[in-house]
PDB file of N, CA and C in Angstrom:
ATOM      1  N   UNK A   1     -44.942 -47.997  36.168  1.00  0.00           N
ATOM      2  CA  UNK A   1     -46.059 -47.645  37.022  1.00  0.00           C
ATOM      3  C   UNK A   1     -47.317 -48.230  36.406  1.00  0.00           C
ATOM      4  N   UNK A   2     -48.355 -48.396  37.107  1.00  0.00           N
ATOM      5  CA  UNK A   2     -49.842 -49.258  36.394  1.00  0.00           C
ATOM      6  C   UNK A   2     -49.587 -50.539  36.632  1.00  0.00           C
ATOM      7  N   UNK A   3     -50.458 -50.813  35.909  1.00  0.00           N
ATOM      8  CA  UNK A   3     -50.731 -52.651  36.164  1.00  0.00           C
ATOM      9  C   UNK A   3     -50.646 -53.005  34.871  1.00  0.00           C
ATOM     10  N   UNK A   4     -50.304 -54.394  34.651  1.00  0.00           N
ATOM     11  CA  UNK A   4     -50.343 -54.668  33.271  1.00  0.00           C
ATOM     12  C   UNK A   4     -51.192 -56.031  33.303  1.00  0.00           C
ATOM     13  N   UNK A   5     -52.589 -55.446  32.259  1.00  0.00           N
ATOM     14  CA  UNK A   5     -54.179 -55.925  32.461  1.00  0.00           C
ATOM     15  C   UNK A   5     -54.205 -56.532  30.913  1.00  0.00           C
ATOM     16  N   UNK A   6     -54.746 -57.839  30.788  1.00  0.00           N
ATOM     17  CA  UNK A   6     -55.335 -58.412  29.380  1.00  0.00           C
ATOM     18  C   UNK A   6     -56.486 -56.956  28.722  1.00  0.00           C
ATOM     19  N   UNK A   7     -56.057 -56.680  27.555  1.00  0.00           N
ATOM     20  CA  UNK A   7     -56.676 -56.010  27.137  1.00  0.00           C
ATOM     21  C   UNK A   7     -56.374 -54.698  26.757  1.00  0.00           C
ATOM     22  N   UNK A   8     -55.314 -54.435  27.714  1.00  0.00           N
ATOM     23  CA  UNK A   8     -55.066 -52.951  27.405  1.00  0.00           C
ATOM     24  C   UNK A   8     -53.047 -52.961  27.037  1.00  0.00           C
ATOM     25  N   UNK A   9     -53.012 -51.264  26.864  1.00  0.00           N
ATOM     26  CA  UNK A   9     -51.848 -51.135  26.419  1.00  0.00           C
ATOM     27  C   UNK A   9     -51.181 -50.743  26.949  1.00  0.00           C
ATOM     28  N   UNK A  10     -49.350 -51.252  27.030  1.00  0.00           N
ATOM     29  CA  UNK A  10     -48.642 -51.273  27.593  1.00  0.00           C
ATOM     30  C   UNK A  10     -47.155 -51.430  26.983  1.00  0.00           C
ATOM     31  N   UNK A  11     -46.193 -50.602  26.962  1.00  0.00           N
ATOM     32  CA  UNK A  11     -44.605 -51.221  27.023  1.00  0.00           C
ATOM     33  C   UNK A  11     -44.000 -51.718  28.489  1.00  0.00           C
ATOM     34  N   UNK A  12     -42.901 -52.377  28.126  1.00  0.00           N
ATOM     35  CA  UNK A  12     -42.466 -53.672  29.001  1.00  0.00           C
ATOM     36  C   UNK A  12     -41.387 -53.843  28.433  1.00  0.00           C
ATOM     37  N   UNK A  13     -40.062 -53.096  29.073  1.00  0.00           N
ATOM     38  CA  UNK A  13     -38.383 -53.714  29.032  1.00  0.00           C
ATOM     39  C   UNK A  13     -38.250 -54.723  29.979  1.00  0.00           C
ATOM     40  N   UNK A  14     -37.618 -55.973  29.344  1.00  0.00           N
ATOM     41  CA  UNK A  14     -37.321 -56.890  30.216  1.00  0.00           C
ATOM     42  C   UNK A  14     -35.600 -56.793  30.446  1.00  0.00           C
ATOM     43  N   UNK A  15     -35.233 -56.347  31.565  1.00  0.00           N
ATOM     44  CA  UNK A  15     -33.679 -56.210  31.911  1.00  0.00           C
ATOM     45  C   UNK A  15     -33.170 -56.970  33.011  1.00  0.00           C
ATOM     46  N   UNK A  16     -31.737 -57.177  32.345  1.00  0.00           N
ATOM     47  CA  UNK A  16     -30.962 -57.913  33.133  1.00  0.00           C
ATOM     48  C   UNK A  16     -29.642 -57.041  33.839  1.00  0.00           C
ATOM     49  N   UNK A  17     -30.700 -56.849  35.196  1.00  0.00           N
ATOM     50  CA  UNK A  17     -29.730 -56.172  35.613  1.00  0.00           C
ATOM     51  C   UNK A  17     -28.406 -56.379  35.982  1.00  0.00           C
ATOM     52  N   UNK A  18     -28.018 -57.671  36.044  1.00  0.00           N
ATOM     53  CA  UNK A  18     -26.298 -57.756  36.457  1.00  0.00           C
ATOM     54  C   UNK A  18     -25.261 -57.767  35.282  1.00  0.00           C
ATOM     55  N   UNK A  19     -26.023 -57.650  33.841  1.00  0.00           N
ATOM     56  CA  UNK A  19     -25.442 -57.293  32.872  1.00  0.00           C
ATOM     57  C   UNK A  19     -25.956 -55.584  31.952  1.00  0.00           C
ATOM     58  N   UNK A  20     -26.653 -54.361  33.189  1.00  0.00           N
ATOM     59  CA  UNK A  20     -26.885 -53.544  32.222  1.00  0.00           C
ATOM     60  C   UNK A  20     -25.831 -52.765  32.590  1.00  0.00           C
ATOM     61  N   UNK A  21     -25.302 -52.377  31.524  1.00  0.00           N
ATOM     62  CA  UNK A  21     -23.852 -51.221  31.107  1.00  0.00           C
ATOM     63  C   UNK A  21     -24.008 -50.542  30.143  1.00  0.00           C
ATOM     64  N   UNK A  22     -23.687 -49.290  30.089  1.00  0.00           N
ATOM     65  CA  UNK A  22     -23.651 -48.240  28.846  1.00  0.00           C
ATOM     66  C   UNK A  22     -22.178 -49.220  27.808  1.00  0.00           C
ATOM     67  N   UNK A  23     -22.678 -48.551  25.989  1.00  0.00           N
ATOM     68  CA  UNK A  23     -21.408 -49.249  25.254  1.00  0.00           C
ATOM     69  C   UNK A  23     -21.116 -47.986  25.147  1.00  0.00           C
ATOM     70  N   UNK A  24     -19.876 -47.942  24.355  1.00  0.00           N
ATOM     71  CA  UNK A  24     -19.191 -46.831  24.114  1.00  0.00           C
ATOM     72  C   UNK A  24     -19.905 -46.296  23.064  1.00  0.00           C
ATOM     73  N   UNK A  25     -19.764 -44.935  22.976  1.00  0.00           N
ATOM     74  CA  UNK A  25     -20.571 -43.503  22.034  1.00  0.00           C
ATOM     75  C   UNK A  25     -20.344 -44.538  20.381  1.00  0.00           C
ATOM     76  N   UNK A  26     -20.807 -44.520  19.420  1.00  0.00           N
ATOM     77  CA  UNK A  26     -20.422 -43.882  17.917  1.00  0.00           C
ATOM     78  C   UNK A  26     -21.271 -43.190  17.344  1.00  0.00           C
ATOM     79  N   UNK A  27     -20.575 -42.531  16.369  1.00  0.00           N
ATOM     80  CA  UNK A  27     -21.243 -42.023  15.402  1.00  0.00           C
ATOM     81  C   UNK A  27     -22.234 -42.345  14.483  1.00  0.00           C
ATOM     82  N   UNK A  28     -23.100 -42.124  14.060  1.00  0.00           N
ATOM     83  CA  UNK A  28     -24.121 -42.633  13.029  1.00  0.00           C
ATOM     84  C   UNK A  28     -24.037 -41.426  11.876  1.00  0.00           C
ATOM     85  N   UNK A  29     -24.342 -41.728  10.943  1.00  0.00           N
ATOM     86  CA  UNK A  29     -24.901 -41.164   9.637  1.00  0.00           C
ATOM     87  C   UNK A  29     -25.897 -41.821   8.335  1.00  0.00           C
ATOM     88  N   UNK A  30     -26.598 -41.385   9.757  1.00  0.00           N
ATOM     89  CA  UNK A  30     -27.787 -41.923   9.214  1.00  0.00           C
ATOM     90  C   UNK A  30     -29.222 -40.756   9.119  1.00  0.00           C
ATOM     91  N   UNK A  31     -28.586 -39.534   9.106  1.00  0.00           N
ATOM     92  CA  UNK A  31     -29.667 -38.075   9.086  1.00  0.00           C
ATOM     93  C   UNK A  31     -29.903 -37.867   7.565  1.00  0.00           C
ATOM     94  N   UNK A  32     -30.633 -37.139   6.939  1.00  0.00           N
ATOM     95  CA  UNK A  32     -30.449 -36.804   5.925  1.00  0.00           C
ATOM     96  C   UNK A  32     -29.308 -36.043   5.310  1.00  0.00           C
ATOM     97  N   UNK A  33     -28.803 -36.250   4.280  1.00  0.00           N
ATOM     98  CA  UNK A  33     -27.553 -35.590   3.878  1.00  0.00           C
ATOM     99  C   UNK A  33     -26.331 -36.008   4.333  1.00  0.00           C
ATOM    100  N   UNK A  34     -26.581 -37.519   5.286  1.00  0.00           N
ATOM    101  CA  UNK A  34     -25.456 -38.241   5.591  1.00  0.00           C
ATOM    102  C   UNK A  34     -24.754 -37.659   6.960  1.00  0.00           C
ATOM    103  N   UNK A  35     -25.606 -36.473   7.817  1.00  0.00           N
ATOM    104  CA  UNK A  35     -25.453 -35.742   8.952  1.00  0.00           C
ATOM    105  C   UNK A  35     -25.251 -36.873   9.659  1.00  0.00           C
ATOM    106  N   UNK A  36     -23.908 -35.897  10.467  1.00  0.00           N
ATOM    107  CA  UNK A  36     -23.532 -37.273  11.885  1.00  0.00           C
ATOM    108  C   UNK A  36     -24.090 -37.193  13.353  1.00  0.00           C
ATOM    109  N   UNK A  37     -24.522 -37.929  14.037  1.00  0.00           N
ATOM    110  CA  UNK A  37     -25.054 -37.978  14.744  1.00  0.00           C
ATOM    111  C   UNK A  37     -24.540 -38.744  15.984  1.00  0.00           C
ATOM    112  N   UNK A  38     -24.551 -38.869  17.228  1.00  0.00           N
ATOM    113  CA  UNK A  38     -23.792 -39.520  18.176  1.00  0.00           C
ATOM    114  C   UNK A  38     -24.868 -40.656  18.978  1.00  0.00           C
ATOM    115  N   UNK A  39     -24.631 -41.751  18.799  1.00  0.00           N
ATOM    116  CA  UNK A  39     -25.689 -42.880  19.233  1.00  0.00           C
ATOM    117  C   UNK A  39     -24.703 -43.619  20.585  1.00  0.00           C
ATOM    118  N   UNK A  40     -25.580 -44.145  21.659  1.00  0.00           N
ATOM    119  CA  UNK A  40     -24.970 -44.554  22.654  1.00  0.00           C
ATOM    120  C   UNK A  40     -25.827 -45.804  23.492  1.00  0.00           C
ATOM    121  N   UNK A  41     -25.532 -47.302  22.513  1.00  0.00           N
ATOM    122  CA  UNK A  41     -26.220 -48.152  22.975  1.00  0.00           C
ATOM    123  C   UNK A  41     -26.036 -48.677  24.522  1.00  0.00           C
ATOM    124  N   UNK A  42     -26.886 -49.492  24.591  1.00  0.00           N
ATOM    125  CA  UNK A  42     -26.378 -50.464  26.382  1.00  0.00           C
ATOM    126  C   UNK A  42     -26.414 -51.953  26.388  1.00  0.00           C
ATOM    127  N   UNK A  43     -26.122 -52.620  27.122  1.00  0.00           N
ATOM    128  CA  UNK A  43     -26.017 -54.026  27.197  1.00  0.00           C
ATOM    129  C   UNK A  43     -26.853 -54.167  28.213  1.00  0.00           C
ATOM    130  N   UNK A  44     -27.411 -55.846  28.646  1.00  0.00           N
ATOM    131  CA  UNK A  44     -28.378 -55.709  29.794  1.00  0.00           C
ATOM    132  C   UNK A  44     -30.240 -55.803  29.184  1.00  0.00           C
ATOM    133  N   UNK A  45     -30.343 -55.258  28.220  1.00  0.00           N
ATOM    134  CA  UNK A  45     -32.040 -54.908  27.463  1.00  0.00           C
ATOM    135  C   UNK A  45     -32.198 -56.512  27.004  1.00  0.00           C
ATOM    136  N   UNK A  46     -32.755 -57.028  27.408  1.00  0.00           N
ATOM    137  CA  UNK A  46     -33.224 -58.382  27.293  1.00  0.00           C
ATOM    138  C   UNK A  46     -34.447 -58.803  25.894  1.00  0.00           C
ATOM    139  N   UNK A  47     -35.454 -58.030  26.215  1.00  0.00           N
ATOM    140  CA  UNK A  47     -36.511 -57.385  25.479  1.00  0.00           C
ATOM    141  C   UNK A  47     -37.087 -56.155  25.567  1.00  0.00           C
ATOM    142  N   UNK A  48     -38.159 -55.786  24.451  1.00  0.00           N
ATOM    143  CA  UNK A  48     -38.740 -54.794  24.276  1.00  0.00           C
ATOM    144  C   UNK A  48     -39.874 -55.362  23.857  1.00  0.00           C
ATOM    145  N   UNK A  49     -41.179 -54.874  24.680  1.00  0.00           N
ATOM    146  CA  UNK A  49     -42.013 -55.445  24.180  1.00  0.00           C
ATOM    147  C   UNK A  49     -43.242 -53.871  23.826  1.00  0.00           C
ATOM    148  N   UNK A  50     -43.858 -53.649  22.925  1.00  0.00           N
ATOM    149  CA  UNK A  50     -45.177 -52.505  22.520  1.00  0.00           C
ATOM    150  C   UNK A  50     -46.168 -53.103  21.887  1.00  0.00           C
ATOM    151  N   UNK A  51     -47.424 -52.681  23.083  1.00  0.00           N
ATOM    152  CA  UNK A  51     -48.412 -53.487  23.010  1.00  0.00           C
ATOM    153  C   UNK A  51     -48.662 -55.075  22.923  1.00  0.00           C
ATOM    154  N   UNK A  52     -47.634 -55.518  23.465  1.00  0.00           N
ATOM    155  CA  UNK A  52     -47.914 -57.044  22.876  1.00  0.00           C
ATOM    156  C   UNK A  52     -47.072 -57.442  22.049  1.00  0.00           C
ATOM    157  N   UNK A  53     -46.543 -57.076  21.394  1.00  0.00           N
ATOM    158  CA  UNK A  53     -45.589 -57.443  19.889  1.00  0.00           C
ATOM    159  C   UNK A  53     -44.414 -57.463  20.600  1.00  0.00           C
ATOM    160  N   UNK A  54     -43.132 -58.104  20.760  1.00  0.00           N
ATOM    161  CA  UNK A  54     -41.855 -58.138  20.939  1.00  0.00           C
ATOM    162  C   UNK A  54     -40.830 -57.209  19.643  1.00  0.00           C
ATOM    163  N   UNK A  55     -40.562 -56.256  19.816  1.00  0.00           N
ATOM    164  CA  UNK A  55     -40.468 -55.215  19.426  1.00  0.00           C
ATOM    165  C   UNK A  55     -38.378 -54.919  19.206  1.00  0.00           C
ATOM    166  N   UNK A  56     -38.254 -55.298  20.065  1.00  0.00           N
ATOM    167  CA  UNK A  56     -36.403 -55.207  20.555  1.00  0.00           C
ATOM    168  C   UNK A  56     -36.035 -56.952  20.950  1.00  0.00           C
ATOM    169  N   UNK A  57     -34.979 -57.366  20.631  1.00  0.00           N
ATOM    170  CA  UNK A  57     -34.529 -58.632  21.339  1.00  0.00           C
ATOM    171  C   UNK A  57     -33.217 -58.734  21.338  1.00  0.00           C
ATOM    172  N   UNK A  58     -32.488 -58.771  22.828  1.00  0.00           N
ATOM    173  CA  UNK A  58     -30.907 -58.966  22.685  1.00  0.00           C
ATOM    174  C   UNK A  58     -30.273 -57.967  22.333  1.00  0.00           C
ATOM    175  N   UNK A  59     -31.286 -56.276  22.182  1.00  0.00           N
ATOM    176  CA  UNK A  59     -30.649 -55.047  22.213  1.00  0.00           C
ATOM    177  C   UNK A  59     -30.576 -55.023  20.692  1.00  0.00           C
ATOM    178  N   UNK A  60     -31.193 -55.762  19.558  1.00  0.00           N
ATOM    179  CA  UNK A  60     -31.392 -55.491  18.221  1.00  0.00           C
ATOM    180  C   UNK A  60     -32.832 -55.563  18.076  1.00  0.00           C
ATOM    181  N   UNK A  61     -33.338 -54.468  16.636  1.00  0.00           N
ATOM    182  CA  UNK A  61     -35.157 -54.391  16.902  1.00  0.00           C
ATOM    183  C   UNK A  61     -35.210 -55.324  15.649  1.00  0.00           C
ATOM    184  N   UNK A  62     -36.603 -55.835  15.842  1.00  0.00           N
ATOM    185  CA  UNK A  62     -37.196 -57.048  15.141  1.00  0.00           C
ATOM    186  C   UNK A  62     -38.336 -56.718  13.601  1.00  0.00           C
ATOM    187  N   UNK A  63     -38.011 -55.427  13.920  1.00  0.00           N
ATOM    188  CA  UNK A  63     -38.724 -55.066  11.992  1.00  0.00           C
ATOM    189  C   UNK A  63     -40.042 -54.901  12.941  1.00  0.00           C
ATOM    190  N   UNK A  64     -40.944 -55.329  14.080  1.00  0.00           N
ATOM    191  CA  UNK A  64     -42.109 -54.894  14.139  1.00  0.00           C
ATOM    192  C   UNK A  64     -42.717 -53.358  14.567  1.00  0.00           C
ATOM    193  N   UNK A  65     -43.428 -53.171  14.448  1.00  0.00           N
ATOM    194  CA  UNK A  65     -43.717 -51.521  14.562  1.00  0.00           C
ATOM    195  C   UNK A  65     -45.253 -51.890  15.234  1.00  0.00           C
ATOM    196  N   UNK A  66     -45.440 -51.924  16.336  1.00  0.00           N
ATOM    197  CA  UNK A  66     -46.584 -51.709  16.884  1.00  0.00           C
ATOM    198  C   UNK A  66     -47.616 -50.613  17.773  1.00  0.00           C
ATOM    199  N   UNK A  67     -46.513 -49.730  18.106  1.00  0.00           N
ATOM    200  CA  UNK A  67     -47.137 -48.900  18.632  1.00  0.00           C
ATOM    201  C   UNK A  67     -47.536 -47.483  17.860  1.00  0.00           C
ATOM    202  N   UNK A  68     -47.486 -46.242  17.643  1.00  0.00           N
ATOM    203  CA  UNK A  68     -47.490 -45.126  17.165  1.00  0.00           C
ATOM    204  C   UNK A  68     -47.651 -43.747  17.820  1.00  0.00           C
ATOM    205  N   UNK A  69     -47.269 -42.581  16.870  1.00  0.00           N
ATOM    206  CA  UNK A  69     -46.477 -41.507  17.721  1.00  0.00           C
ATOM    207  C   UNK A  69     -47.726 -40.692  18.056  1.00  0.00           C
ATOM    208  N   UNK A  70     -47.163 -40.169  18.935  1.00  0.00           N
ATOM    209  CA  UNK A  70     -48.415 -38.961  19.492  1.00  0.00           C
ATOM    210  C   UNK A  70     -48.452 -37.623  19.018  1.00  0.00           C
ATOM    211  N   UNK A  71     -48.931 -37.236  19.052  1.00  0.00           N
ATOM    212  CA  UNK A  71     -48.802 -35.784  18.342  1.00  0.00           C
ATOM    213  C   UNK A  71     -49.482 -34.697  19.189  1.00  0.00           C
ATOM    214  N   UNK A  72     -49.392 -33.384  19.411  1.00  0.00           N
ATOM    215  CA  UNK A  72     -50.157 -32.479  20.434  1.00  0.00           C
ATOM    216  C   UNK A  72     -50.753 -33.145  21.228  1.00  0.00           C
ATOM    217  N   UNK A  73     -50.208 -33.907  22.215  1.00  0.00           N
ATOM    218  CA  UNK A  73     -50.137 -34.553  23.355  1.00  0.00           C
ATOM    219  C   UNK A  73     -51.572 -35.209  23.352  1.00  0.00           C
ATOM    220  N   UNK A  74     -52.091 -35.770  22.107  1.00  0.00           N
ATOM    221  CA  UNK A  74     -53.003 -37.283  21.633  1.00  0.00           C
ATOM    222  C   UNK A  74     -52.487 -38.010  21.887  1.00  0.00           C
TER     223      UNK A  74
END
């Protein structure tokens, strides 16, 4: 929803829809204390882009960190 304007901020998935599909569930342990956790990637995510920075590519992330978290709804 919005417009996407020089200047301001924005995320932007670029998808391909005749290839988006759920992959199958695994497990992760990757919590503290080696806690397991159930992760459930997709195919299809082309890019990820936050703020400008390309962020995700080919459904793997690229080490950049551009955006940041909100806190009491800041």
């Amino acid at each position: 929803r919005g417009t996407l304007s020089v200047g301001h901020k924005a995320d932007v998935n670029v998808i391909d829809l005749s290839q988006l599909s759920e992959r199958m569930p695994q497990i992760a342990y990757d919590f503290p204390n080696a806690a397991p956790r159930f992760i459930q990637r997709a195919r299809g995510y082309e890019a990820t882009f936050c703020n400008g920075s390309l962020i995700a590519s080919a459904g793997e992330l690229t080490g950049l960190r551009s955006g940041s978290v909100l806190r009491h709804g800041r």
